[in-house]
Protein backbone atom coordinates (compact mmCIF):
# COMPACT_ATOMS: atom_id res chain seq x y z
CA UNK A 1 25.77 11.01 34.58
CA UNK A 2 23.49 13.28 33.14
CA UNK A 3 24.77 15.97 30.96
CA UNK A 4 23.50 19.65 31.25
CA UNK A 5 23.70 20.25 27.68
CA UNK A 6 21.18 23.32 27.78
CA UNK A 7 23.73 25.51 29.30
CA UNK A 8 26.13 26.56 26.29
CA UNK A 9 24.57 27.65 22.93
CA UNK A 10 26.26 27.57 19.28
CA UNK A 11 29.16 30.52 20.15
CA UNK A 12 30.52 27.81 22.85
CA UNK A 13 30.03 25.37 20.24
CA UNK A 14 32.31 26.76 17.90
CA UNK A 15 34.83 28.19 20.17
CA UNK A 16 35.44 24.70 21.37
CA UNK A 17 36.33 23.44 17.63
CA UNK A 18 38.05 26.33 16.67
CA UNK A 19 40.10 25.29 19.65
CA UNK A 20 40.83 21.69 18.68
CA UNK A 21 41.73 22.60 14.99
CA UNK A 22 44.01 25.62 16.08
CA UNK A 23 45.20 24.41 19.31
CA UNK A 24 45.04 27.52 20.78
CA UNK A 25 42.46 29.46 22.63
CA UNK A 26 43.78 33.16 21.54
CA UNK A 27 43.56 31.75 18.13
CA UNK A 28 39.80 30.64 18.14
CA UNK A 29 39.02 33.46 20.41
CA UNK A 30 40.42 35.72 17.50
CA UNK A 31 38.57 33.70 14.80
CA UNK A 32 34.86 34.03 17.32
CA UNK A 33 35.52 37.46 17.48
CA UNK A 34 35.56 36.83 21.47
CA UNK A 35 37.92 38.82 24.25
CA UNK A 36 40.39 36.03 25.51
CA UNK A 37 38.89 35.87 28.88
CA UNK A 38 35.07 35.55 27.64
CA UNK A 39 36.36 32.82 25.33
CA UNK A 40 38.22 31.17 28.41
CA UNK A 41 35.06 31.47 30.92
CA UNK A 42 32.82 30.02 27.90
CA UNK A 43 35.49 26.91 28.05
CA UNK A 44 35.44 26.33 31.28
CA UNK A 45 31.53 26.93 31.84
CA UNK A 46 31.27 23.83 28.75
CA UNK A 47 33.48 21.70 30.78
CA UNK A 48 31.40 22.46 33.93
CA UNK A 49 27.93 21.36 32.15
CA UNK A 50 29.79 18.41 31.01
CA UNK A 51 31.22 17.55 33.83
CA UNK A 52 34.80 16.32 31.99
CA UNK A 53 38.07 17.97 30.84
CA UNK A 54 37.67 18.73 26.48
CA UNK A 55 41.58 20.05 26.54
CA UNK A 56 44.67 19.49 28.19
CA UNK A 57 46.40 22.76 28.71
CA UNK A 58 50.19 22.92 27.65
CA UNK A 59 53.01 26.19 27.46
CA UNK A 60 52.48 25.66 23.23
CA UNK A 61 48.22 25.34 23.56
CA UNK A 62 45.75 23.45 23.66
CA UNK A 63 45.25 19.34 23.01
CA UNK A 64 41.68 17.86 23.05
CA UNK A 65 40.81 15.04 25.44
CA UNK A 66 39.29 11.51 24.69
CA UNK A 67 35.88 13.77 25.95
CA UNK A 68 37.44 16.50 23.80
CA UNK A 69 37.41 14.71 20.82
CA UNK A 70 34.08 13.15 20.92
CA UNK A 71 32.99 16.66 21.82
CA UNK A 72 34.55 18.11 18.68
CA UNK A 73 33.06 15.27 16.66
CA UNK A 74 29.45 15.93 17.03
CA UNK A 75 29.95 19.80 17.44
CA UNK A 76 31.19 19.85 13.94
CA UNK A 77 28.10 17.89 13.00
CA UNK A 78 25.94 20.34 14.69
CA UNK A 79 27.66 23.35 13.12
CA UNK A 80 27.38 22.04 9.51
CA UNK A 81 23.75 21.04 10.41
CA UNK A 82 23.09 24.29 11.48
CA UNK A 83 24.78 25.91 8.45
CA UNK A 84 22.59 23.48 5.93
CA UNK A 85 19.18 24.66 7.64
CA UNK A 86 20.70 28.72 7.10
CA UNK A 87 21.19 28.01 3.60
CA UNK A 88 18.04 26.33 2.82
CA UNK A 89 16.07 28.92 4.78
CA UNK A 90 17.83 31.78 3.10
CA UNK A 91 17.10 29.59 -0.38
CA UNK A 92 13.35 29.21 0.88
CA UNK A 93 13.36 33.04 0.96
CA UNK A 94 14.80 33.31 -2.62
CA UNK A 95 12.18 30.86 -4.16
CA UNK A 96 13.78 27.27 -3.38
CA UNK A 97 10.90 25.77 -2.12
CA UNK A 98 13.02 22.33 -1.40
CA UNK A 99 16.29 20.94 -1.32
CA UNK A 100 16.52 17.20 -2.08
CA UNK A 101 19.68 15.14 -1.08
CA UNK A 102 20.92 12.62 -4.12
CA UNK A 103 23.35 10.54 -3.01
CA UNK A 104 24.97 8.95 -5.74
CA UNK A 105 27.96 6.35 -6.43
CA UNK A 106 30.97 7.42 -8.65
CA UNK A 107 29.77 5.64 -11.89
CA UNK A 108 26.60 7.24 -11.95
CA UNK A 109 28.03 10.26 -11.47
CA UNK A 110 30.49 10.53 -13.89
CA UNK A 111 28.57 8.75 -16.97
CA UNK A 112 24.91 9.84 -16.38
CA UNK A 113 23.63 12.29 -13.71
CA UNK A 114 25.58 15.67 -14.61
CA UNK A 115 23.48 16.39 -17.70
CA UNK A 116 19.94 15.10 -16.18
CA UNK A 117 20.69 17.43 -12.88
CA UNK A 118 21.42 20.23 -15.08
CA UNK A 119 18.44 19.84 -17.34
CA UNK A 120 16.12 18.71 -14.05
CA UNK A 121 17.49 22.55 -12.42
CA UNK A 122 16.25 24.23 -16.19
CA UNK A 123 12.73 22.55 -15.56
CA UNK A 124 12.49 22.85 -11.80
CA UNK A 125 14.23 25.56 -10.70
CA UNK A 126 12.79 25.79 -7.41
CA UNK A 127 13.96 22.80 -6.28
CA UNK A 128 17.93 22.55 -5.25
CA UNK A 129 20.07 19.17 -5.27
CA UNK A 130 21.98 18.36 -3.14
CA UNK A 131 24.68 15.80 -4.36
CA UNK A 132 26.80 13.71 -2.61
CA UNK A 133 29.22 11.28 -4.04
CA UNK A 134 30.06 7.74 -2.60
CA UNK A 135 30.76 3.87 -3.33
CA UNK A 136 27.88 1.94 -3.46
CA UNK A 137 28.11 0.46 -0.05
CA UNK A 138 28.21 3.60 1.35
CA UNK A 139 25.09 5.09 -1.12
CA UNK A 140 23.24 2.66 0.43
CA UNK A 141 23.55 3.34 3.98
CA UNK A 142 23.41 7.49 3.45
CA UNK A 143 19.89 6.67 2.51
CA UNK A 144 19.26 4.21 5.12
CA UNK A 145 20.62 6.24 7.73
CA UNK A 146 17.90 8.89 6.71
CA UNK A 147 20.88 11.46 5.48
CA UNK A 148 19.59 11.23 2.02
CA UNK A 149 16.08 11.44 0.08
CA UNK A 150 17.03 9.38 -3.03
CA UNK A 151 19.79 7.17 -3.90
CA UNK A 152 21.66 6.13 -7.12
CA UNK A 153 24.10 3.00 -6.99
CA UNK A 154 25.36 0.45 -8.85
CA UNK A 155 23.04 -3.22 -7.61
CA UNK A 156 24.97 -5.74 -5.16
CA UNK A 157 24.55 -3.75 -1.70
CA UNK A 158 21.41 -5.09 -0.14
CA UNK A 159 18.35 -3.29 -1.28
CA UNK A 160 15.81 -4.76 1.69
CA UNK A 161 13.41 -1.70 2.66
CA UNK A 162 14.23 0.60 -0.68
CA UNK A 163 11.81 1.21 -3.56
CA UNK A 164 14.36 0.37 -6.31
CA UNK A 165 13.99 1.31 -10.15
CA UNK A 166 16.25 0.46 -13.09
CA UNK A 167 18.15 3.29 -13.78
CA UNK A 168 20.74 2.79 -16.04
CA UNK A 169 23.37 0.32 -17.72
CA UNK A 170 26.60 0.20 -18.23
CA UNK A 171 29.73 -2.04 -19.04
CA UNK A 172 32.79 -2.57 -17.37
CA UNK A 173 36.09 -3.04 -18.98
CA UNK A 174 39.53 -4.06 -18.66
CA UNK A 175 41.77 -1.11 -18.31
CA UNK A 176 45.65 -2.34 -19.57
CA UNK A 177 48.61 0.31 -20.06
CA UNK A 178 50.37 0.44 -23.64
CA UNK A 179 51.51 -2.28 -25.39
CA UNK A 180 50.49 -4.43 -22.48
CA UNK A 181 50.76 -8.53 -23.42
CA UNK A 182 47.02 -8.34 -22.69
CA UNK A 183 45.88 -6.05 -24.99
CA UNK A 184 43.32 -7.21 -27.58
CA UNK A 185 39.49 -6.77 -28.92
CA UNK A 186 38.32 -9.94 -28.06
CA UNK A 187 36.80 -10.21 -24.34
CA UNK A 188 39.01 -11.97 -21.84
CA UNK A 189 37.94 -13.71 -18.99
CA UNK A 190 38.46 -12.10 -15.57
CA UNK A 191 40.25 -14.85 -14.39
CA UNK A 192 43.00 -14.34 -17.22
CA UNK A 193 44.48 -11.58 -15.79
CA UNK A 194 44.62 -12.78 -12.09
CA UNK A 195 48.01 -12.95 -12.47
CA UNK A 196 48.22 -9.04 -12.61
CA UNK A 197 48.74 -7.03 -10.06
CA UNK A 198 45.54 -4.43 -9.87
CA UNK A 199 44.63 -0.96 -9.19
CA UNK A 200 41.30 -0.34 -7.58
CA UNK A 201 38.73 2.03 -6.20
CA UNK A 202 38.58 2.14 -2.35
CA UNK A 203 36.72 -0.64 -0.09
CA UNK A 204 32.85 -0.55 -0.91
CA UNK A 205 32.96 0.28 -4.47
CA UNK A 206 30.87 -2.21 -6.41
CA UNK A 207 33.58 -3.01 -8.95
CA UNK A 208 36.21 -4.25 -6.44
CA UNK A 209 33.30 -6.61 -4.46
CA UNK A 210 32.96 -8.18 -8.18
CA UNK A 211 36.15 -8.67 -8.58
CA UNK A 212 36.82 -10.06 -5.28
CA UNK A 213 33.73 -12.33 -5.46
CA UNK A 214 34.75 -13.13 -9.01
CA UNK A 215 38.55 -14.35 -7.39
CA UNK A 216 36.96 -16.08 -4.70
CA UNK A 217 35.12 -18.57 -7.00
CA UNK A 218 37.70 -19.26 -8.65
CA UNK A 219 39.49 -20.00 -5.82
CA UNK A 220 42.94 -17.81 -6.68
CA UNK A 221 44.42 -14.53 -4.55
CA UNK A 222 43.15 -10.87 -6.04
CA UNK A 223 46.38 -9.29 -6.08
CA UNK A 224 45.28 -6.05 -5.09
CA UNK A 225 48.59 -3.33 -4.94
CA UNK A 226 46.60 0.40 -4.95
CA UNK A 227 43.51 1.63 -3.64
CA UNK A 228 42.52 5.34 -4.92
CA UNK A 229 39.20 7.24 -4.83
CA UNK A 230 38.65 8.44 -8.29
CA UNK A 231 38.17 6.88 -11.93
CA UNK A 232 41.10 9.23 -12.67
CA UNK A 233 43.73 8.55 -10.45
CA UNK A 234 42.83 4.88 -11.09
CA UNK A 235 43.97 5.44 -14.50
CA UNK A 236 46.87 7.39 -13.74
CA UNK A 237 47.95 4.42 -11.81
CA UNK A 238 47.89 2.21 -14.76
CA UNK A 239 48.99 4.67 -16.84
CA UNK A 240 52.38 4.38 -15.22
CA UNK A 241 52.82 0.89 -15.28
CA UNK A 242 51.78 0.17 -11.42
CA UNK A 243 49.11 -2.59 -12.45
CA UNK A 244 45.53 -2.92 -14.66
CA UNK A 245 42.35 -1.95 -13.45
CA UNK A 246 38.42 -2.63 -14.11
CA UNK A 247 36.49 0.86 -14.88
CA UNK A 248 32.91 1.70 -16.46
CA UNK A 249 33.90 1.78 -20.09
CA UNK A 250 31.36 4.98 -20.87
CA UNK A 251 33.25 6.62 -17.37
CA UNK A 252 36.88 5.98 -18.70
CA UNK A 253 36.92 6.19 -22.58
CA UNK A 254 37.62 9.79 -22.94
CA UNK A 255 40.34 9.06 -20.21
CA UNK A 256 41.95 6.58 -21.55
CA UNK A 257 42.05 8.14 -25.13
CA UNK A 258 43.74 11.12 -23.41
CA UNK A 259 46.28 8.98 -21.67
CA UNK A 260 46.53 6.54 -24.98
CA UNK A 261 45.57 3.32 -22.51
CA UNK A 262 44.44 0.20 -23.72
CA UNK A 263 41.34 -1.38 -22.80
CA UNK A 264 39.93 -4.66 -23.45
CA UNK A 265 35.92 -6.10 -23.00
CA UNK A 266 35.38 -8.55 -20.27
CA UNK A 267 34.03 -12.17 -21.01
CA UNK A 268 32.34 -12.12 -17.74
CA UNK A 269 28.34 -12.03 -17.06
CA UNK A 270 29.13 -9.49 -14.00
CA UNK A 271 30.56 -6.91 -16.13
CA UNK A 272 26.79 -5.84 -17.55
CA UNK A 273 26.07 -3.93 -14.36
CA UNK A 274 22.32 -2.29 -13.64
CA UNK A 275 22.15 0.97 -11.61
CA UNK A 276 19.52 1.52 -9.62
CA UNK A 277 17.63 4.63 -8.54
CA UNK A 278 16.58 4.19 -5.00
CA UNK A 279 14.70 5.90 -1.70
CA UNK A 280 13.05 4.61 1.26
CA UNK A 281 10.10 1.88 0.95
CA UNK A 282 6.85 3.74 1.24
CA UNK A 283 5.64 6.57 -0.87
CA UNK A 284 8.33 9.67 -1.21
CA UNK A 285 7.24 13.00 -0.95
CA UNK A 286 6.03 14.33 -4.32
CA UNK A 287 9.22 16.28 -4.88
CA UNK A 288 11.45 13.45 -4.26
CA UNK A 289 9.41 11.14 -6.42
CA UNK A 290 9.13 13.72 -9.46
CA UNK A 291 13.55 13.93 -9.31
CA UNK A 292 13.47 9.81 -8.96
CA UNK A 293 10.50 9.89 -12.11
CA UNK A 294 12.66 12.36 -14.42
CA UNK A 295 16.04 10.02 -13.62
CA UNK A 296 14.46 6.81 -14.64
CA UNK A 297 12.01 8.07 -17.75
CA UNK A 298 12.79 6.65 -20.77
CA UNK A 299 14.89 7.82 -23.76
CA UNK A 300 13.59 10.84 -24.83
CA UNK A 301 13.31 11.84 -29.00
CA UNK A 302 16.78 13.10 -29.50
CA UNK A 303 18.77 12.01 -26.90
CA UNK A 304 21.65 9.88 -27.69
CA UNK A 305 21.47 6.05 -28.32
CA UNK A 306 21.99 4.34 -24.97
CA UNK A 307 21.97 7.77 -22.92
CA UNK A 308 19.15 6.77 -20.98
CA UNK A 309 17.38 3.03 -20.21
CA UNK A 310 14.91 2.11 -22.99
CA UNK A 311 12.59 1.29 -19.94
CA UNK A 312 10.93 2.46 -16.56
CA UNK A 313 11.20 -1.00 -14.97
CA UNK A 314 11.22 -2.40 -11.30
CA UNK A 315 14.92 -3.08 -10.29
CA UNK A 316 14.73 -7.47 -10.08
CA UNK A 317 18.26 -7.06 -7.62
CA UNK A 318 18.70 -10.25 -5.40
CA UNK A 319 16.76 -9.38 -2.21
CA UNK A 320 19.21 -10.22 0.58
């Protein structure tokens, strides 16, 4: 069936979500700033060019459809699509002359990028970044997908097709409550604490695929009890005795000073990570290249030790 999709505009759009999140059609009629029966013609006249049902009518409202749904879906997409290109055209007319979209894992984030954005805005202010924050896994595929210009992510996730550059290092560490019977200064072998129950970051971060790898070799169960989304709450979970963790040390330091956590180095090889600064094979624009140049320059007279790589070197991550 082919769908007449040139017969509602944005207003229909919109009505049609504001119906699905308020489940009722005086509601989002209020909310478009439409008389109830304009907004009820406009529903109709979408279900017409569609040719399917988007709501089941009841006495207390409105409930979206399987069509409905789907509908509501990509019509959010579109709106926040269309809101993006308002704001960078309204940004164009204030002297932005280009928004580029960083995607960026959680331990670059939190140890590295806030002051090089911030001094990268001082130098360039006509150029706007656009973060977004994700696991690795996920980094990865944002760029891939072509909803990003430049990626930074911890190596592992399959770099096939992306221009990678060395970016950063950093350390991960064994995160232990008080007085734990693990806690000392010596490193410890992952598999030493196996028998621990363990807090972790949620599927596709690159600490838990180590970990998991790491488990797997040695052939013994990752006893995996909690799954959050932040370095903090990770450490909130240990903090209160719920199991240990493995965190960026330069990420979790002034956390776990502040929550008087112990921490311990790891033994392992895979706990020297690389971060890599990544876009699209093929030469970036100029603008994109220039952010991904000033990320991976070397350390500058005056920064502090180990703030940024003592190199500009190709990434040498397995090619898989």
């Amino acid at each position: 069936m082919n769908y007449n999709l040139a017969r509602f505009d944005l207003v229909s759009v919109r009505l049609a979500v504001a119906c699905a999140q308020t489940g009722s059609l005086t509601a989002a009629a209020r909310d478009s700033h439409l008389a109830l029966a304009a907004a009820s013609r406009r529903i109709r006249e979408l279900e017409d060019a569609l040719g399917e049902a988007l709501f089941e009518r009841h006495a207390r409202g409105l409930l979206p459809t399987a069509a409905g749904r789907v509908f509501v879906k990509h019509g959010l997409t579109l709106l926040q699509t269309m809101e993006q290109l308002g704001g960078e055209l309204a940004d164009l007319r204030r002297g932005t002359a280009r928004h580029i979209r960083l995607c960026a894992s959680s331990a670059a984030i939190s140890q590295f990028l806030p002051p090089l954005l911030a001094r990268y805005g001082e130098l360039h202010p006509q150029v706007h970044i656009d973060l977004e924050e994700q696991v690795s896994e996920a980094v990865v595929a944002t760029l891939r997908e072509g909803r990003a210009d430049a990626a930074v992510f911890v190596e592992g996730p399959d770099t096939t097709g992306l221009d990678t550059r060395l970016f950063r290092e950093d350390e991960l560490v064994l995160i232990l409550p008080a007085g734990h019977a693990l806690a000392g200064k010596t490193p410890l072998a992952f598999v030493d604490a196996l028998d621990e129950e363990w807090i972790s970051l949620t599927a596709g971060a690159a600490m838990l695929q180590k970990q998991q790898q790491a488990a797997l070799a040695a052939n013994r169960p990752l006893k995996l009890r909690m799954q959050v989304r932040s370095f903090d709450a990770v450490c909130h979970m240990v903090a209160s005795g719920l199991g240990v963790a493995i965190l960026p040390k330069g990420a979790t330091l002034p956390i776990i000073k502040s929550m008087k956590l112990g921490w311990r180095p790891l033994a392992d090889a895979w706990a020297q990570r690389r971060l890599l600064a990544a876009t699209m094979a093929g030469q970036p624009d100029a603008a994109t290249k220039a952010l991904v140049d000033f990320l991976v320059a070397p350390v500058r007279p005056g920064k502090p030790k180990g703030a940024l790589p003592s190199q500009n070197a190709k990434a040498r991550g397995p090619k898989r």
